[in-house]
N, C-alpha and C. Protein backbone atom coordinates (compact mmCIF):
# COMPACT_ATOMS: atom_id res chain seq x y z
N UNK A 1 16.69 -15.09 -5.67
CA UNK A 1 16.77 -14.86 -4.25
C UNK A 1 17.29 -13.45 -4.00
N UNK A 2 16.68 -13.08 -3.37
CA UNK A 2 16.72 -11.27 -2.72
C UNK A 2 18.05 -11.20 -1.92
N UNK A 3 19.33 -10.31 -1.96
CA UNK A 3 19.86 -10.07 -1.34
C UNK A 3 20.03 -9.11 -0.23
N UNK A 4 20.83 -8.85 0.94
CA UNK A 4 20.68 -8.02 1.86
C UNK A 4 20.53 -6.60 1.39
N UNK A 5 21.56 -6.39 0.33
CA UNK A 5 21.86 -4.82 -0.86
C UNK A 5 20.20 -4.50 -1.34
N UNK A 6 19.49 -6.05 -1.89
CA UNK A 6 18.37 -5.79 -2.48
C UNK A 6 17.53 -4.86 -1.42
N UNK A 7 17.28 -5.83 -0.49
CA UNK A 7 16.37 -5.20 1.00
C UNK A 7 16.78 -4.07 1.52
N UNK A 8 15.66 -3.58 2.18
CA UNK A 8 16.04 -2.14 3.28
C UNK A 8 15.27 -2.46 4.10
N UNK A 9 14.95 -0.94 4.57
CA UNK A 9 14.10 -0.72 5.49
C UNK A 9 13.51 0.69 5.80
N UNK A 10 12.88 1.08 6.59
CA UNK A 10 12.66 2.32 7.17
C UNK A 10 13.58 3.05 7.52
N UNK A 11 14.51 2.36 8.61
CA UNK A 11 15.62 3.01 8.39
C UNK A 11 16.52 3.72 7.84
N UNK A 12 16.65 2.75 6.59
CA UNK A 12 17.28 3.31 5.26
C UNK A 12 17.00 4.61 4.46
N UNK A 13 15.50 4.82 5.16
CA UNK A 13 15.03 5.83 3.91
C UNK A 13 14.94 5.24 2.94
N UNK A 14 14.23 6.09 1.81
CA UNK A 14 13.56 5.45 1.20
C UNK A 14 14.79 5.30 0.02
N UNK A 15 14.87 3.78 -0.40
CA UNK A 15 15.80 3.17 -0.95
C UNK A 15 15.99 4.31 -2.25
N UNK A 16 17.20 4.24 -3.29
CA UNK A 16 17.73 4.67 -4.56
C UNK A 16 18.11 3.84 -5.26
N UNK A 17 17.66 3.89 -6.97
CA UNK A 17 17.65 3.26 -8.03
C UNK A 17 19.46 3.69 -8.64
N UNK A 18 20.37 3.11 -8.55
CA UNK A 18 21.00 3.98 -9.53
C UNK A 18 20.86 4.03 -10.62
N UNK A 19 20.01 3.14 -11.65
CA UNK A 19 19.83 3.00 -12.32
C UNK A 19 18.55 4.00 -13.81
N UNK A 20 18.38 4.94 -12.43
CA UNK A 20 17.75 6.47 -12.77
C UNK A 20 16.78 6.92 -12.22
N UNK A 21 16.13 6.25 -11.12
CA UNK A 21 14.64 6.08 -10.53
C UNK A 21 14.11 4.91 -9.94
N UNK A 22 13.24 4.98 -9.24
CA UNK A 22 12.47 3.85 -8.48
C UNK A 22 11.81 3.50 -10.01
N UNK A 23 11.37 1.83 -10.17
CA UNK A 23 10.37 1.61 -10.70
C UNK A 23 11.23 1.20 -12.29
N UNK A 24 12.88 1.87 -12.98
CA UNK A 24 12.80 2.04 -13.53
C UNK A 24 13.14 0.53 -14.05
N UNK A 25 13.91 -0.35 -13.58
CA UNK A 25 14.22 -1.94 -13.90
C UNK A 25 12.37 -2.60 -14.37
N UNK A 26 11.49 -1.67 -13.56
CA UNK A 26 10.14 -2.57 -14.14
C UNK A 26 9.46 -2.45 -15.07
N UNK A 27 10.52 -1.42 -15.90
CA UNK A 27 10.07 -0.85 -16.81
C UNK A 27 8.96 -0.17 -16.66
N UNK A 28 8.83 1.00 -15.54
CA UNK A 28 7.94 2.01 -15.20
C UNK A 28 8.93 3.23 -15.72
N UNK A 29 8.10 4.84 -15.64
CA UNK A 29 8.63 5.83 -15.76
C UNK A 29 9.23 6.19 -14.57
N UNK A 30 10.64 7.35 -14.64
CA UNK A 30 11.15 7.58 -13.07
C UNK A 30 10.29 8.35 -12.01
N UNK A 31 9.50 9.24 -13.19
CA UNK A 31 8.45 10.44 -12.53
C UNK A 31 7.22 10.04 -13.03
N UNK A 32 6.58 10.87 -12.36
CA UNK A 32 4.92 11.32 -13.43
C UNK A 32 3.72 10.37 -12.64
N UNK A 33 2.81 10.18 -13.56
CA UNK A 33 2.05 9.44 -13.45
C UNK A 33 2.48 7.72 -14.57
N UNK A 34 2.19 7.09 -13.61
CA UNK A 34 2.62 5.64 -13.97
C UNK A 34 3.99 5.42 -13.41
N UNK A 35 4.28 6.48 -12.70
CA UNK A 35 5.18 5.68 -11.57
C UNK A 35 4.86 5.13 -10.32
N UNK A 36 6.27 4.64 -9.64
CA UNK A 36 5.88 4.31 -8.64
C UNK A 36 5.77 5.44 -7.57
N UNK A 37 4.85 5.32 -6.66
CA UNK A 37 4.42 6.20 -5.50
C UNK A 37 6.16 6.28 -4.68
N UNK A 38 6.00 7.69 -3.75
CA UNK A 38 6.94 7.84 -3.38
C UNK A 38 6.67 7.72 -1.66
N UNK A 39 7.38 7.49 -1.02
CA UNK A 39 6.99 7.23 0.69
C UNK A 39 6.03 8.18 1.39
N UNK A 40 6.27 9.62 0.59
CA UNK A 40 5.12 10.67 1.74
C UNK A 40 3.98 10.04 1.21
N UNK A 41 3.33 9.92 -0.47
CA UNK A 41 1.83 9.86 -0.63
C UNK A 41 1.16 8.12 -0.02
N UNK A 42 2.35 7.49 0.01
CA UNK A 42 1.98 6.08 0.49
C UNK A 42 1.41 5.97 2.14
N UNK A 43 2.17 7.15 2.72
CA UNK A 43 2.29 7.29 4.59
C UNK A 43 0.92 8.19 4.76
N UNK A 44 0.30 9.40 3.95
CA UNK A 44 -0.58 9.37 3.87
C UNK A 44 -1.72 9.12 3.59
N UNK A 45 -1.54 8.37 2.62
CA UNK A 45 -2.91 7.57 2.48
C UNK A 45 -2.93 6.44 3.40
N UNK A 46 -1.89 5.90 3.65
CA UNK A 46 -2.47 4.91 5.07
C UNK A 46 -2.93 5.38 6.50
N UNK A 47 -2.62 6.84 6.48
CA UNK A 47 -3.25 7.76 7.60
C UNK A 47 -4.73 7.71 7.06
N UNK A 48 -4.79 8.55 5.76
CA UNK A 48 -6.09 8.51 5.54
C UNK A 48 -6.96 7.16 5.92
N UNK A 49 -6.50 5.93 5.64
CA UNK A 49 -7.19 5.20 5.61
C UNK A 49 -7.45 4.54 6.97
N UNK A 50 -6.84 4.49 8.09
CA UNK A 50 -6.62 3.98 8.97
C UNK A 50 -7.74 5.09 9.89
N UNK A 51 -7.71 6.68 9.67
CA UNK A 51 -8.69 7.50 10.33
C UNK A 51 -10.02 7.24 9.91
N UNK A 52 -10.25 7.02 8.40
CA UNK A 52 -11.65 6.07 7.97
C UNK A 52 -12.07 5.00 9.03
N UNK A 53 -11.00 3.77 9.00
CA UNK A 53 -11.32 2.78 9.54
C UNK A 53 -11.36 3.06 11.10
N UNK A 54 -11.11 3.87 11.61
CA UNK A 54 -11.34 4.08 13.11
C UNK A 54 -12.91 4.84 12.91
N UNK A 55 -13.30 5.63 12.44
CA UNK A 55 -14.46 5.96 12.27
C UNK A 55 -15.67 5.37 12.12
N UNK A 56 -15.10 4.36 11.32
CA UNK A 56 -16.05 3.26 10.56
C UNK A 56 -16.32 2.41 12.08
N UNK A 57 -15.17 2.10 12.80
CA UNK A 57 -15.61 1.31 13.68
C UNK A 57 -16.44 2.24 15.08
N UNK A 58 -15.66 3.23 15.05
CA UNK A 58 -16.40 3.59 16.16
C UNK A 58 -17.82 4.00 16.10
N UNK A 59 -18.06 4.13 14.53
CA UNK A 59 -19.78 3.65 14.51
C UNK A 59 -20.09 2.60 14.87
N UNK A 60 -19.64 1.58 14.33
CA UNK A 60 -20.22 0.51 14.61
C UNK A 60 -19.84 -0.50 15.49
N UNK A 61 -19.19 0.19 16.66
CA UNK A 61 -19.04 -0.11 17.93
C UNK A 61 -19.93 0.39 18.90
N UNK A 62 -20.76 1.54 18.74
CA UNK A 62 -21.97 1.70 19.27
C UNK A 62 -21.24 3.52 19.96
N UNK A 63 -20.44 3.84 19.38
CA UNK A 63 -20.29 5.52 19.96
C UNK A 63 -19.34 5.21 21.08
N UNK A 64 -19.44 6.27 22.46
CA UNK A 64 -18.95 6.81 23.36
C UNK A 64 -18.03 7.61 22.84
N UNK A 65 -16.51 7.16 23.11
CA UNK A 65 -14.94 7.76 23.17
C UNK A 65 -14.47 7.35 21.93
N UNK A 66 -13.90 7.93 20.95
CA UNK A 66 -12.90 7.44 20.22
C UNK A 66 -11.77 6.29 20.66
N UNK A 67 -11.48 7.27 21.74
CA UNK A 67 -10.62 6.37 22.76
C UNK A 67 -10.44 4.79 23.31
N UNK A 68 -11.87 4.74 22.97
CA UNK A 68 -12.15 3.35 23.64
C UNK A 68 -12.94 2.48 22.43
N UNK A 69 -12.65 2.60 21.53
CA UNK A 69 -13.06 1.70 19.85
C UNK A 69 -12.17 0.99 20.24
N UNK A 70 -12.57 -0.61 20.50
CA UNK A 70 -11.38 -2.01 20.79
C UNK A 70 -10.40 -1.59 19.15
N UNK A 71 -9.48 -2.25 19.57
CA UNK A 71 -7.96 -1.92 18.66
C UNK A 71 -8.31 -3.12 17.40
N UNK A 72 -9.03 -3.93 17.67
CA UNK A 72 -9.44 -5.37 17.17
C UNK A 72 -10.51 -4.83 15.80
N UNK A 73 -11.21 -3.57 16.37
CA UNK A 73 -11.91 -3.80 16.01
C UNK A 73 -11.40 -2.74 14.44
N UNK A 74 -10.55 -1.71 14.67
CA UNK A 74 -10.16 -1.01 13.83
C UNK A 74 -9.56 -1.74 13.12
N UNK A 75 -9.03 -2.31 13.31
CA UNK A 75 -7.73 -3.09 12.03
C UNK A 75 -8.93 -4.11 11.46
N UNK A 76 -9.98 -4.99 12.12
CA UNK A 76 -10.72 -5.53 11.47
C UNK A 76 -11.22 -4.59 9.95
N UNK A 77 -11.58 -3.46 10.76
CA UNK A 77 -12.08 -2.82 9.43
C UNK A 77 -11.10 -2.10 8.29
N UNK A 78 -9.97 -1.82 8.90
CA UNK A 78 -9.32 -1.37 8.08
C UNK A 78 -8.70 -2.39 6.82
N UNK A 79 -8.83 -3.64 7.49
CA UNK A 79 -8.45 -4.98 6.67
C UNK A 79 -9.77 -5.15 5.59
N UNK A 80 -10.72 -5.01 6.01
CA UNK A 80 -11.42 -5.42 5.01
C UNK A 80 -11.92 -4.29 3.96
N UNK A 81 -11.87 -3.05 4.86
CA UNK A 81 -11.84 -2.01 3.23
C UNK A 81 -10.66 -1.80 2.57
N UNK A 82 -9.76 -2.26 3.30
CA UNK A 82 -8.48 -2.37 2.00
C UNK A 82 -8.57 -3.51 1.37
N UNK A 83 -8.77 -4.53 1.51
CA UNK A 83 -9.36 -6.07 0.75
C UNK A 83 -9.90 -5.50 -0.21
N UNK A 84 -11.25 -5.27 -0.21
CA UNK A 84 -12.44 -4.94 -1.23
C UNK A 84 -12.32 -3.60 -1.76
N UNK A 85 -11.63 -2.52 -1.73
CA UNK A 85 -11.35 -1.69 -2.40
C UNK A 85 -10.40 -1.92 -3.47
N UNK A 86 -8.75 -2.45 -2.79
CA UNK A 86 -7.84 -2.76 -3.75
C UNK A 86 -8.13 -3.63 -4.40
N UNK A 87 -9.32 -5.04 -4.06
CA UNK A 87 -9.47 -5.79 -5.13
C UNK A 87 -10.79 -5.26 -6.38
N UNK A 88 -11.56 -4.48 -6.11
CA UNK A 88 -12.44 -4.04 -6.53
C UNK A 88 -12.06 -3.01 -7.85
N UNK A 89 -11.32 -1.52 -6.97
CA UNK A 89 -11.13 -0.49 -7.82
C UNK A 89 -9.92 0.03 -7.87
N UNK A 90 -9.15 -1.26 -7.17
CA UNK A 90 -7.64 -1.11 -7.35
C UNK A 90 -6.84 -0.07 -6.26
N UNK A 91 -7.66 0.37 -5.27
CA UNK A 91 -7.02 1.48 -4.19
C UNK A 91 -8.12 1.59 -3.59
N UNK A 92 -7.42 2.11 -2.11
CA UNK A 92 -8.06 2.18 -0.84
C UNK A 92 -8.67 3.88 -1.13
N UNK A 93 -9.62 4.59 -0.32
CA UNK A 93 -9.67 6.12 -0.37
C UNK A 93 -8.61 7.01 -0.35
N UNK A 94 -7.55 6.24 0.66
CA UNK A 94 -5.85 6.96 0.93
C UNK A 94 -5.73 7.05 -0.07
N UNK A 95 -5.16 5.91 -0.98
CA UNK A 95 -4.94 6.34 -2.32
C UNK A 95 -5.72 6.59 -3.35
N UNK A 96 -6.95 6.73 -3.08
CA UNK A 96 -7.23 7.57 -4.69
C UNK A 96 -6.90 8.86 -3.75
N UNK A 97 -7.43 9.42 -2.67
CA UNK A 97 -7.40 11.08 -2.65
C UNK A 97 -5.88 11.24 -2.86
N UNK A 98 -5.34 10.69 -2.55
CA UNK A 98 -3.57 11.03 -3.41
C UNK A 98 -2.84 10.99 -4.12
N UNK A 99 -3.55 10.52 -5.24
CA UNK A 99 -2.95 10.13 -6.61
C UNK A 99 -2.28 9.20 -7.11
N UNK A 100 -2.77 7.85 -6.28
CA UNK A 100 -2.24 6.39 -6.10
C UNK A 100 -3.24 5.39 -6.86
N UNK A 101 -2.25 3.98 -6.99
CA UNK A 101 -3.24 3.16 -7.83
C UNK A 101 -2.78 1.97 -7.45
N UNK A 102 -3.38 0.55 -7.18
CA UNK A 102 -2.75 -0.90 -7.21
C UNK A 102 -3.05 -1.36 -8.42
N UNK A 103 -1.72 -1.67 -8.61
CA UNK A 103 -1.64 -2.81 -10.22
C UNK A 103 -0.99 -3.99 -9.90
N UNK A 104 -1.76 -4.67 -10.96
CA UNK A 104 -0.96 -5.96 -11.53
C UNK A 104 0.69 -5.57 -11.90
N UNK A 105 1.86 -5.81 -11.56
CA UNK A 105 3.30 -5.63 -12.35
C UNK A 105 2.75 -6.11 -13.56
N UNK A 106 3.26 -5.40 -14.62
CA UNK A 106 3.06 -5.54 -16.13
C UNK A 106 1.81 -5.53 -16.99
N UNK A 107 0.67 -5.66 -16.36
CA UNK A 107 -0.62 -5.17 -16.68
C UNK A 107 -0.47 -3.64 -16.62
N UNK A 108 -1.05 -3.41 -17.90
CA UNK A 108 -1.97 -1.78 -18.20
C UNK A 108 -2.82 -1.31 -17.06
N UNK A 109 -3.95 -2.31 -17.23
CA UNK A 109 -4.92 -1.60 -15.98
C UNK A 109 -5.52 -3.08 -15.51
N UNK A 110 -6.98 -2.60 -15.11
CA UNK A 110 -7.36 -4.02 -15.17
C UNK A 110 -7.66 -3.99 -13.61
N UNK A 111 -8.24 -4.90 -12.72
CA UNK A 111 -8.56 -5.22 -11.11
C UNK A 111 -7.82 -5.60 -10.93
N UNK A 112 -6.91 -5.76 -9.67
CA UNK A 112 -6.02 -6.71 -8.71
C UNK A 112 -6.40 -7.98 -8.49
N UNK A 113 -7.89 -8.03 -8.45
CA UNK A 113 -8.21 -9.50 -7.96
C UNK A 113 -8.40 -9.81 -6.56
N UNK A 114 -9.00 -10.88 -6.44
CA UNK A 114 -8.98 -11.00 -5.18
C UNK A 114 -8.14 -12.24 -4.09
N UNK A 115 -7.37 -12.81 -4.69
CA UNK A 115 -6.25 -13.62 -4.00
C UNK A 115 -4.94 -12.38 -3.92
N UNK A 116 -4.84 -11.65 -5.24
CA UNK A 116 -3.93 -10.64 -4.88
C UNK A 116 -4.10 -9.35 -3.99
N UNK A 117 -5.24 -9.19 -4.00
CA UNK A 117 -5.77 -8.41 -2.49
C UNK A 117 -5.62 -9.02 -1.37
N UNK A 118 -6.13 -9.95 -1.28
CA UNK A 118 -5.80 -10.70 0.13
C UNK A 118 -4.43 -10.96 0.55
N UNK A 119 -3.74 -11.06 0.06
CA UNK A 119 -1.82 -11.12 0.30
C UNK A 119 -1.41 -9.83 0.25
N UNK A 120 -1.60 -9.00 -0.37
CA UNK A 120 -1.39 -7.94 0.06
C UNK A 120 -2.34 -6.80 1.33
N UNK A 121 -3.08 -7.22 1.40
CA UNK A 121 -3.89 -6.59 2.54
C UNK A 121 -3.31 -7.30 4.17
N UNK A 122 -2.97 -8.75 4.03
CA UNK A 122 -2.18 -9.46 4.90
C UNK A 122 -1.42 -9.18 5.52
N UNK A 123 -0.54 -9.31 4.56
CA UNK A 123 0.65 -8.88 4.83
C UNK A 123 1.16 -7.07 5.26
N UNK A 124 -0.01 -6.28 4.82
CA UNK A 124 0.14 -4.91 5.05
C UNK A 124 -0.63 -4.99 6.85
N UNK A 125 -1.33 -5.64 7.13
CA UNK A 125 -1.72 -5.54 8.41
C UNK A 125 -0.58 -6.32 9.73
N UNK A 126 0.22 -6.71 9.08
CA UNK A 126 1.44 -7.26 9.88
C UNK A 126 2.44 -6.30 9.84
N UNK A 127 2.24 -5.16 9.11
CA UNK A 127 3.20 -4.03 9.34
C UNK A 127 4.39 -4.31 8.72
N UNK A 128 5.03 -5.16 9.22
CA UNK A 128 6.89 -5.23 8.88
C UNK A 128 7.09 -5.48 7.66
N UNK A 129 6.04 -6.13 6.71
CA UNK A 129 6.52 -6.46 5.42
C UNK A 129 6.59 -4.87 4.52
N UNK A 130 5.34 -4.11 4.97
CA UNK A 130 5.14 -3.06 4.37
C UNK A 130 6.48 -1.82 4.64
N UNK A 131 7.17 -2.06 5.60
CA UNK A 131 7.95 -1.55 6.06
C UNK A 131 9.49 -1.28 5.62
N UNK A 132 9.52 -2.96 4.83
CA UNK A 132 10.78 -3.46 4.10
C UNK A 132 11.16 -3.45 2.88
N UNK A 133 11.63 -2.67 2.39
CA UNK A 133 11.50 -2.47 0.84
C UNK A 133 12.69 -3.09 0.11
N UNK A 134 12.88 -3.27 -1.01
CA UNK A 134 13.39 -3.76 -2.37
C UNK A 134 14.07 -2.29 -2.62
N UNK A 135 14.92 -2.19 -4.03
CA UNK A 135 15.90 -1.45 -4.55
C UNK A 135 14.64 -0.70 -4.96
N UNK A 136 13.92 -0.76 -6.05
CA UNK A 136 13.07 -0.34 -6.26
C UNK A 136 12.24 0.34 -5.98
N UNK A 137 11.59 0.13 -4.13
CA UNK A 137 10.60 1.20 -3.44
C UNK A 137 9.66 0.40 -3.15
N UNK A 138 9.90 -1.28 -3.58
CA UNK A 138 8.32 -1.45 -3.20
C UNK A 138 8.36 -2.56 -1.94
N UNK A 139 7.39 -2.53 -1.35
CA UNK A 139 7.57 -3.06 0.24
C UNK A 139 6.59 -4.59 -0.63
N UNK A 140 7.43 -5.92 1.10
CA UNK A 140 7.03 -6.91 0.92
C UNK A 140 6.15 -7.39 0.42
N UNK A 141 5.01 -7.01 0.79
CA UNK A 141 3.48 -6.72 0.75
C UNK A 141 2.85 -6.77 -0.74
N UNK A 142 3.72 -5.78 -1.61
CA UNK A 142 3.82 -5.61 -2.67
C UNK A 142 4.29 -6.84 -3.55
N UNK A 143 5.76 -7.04 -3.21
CA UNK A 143 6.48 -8.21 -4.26
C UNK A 143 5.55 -9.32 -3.87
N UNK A 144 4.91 -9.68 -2.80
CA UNK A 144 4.21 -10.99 -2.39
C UNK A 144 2.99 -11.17 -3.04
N UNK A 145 2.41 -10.32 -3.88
CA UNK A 145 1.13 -9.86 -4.43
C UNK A 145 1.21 -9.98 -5.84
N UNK A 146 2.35 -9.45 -6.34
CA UNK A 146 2.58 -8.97 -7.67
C UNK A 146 2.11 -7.67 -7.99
N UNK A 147 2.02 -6.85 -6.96
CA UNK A 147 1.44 -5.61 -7.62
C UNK A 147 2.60 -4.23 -7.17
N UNK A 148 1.66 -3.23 -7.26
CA UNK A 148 2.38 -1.86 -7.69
C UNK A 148 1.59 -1.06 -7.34
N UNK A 149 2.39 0.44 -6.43
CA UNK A 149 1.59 1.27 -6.22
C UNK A 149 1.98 2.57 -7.01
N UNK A 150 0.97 3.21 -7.65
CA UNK A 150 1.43 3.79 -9.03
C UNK A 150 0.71 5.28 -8.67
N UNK A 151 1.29 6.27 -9.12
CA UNK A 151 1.05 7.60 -9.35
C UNK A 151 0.29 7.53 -10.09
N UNK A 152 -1.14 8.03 -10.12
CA UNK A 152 -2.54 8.28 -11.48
C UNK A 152 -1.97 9.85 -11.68
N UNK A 153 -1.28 10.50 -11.08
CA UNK A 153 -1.24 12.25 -11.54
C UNK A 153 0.38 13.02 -11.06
């Protein structure tokens, strides 16, 4: 059971390991590649991905205004190319153009899957879980999944 010390938040900034690094209890590296992602490349790639998915819809909402793409209809899409990407090739476009990856915790490599995409794509579209982090760095979304968002570079 998770304690209050364990949990944060946004607030908090982004939590500290004393133990030498984010990631390092999971037996990840503190830096590099095969760590864990740090809050800027995570905040932009969900920009990235979220300006995709507004695009995506306002094609296929039939044009006019940016402005006026139903709100329904963006998160629809943004839900389902994060579904089928992270379960597919393991990351959304946000994160590959930033040097991000979804893993299995304790798997090498390998697909996420697709029950572990779906709990984590879930729960990332409800916002608050993604929001709440562990000692470690990794938001709800994450521990509910079993996965990891990892530095490729």
């Amino acid at each position: 059971m998770a304690s209050r010390e364990d949990l944060g938040s946004w607030l908090d900034g982004t939590p500290r390991d004393p133990d030498g690094g984010h990631g390092v209890r999971l037996g990840l590296p503190a830096q590099g590649p095969g760590s864990l992602a740090t809050l800027g490349p995570r905040v932009g790639g969900l920009v990235v991905d979220w300006v995709v998915a507004t695009l995506v819809a306002y094609v296929l909402t039939g044009g006019g205004s940016l402005l006026e793409v139903p709100p329904g209809w963006q998160l629809g899409v943004f839900a389902g190319m994060t579904f089928l990407l992270v379960a597919t090739v393991g990351g959304t476009l946000g994160h590959r153009l930033l040097g991000m990856q979804v893993r299995v915790l304790g798997a090498p490599r390998g697909a996420v899957g697709l029950w572990r995409a779906a709990v984590r794509t879930v729960l990332l579209c409800l916002v608050i879980p993604a929001v709440v982090w562990d000692r470690d760095g990794r938001g709800v979304h994450d521990r509910a999944a079993g996965t990891v968002l990892l530095r490729t570079r």
